[in-house]
Protein backbone atom coordinates (compact mmCIF):
# COMPACT_ATOMS: atom_id res chain seq x y z
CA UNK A 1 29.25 -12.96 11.04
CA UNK A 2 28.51 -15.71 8.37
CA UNK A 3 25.67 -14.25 7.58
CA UNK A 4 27.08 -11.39 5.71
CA UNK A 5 29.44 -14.17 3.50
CA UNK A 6 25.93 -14.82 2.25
CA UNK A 7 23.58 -11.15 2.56
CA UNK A 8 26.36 -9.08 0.87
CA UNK A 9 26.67 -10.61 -2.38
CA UNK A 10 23.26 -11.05 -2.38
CA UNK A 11 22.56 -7.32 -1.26
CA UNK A 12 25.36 -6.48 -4.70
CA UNK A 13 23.09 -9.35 -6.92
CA UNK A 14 19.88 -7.46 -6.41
CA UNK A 15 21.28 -4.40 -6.92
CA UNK A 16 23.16 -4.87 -9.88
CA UNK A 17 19.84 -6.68 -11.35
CA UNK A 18 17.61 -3.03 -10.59
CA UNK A 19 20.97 -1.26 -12.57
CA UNK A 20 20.13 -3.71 -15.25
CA UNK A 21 16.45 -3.02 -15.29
CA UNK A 22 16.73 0.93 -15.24
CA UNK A 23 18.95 0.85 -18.01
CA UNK A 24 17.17 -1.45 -19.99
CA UNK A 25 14.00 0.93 -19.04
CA UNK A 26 16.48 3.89 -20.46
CA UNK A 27 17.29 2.00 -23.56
CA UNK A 28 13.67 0.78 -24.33
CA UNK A 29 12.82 4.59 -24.39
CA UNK A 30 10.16 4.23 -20.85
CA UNK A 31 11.10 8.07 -19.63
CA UNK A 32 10.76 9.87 -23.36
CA UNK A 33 7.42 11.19 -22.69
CA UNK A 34 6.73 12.33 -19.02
CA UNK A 35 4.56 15.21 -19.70
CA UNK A 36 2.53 13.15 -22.10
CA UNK A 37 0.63 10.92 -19.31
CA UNK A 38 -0.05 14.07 -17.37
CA UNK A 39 -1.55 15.71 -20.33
CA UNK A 40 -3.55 12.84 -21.35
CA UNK A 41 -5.92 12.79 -18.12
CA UNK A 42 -7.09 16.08 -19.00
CA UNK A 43 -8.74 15.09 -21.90
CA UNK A 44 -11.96 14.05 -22.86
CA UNK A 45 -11.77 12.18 -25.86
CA UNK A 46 -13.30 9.24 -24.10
CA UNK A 47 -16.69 10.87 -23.18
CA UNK A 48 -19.77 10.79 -25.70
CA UNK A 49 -21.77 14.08 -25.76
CA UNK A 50 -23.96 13.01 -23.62
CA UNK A 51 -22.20 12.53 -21.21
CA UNK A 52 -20.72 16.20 -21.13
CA UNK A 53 -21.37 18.78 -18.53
CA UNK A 54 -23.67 21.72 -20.13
């Protein structure tokens, strides 16, 4: 049962430091543009034209 004096507050540490981190992720503007990274695999601005399908 001493255990738990020692795994709870650790247990409310770690999770209070992964609050911290999402809103810090929230502030620093991380989910603004979700649709943007699925969008960008599509294209092919990478490829020369020779590399193109014909």
């Amino acid at each position: 049962m001493t255990v738990l004096l020692y795994l709870v507050p650790a247990a409310l540490g770690l999770g209070f430091c992964g609050l911290l981190a999402f809103l810090w992720s929230l502030k620093a503007g991380q989910y603004e543009d979700l649709d943007g990274a699925a969008v960008r695999i599509l294209s092919d601005d990478d490829l020369r034209k020779e590399d193109l399908p014909r």
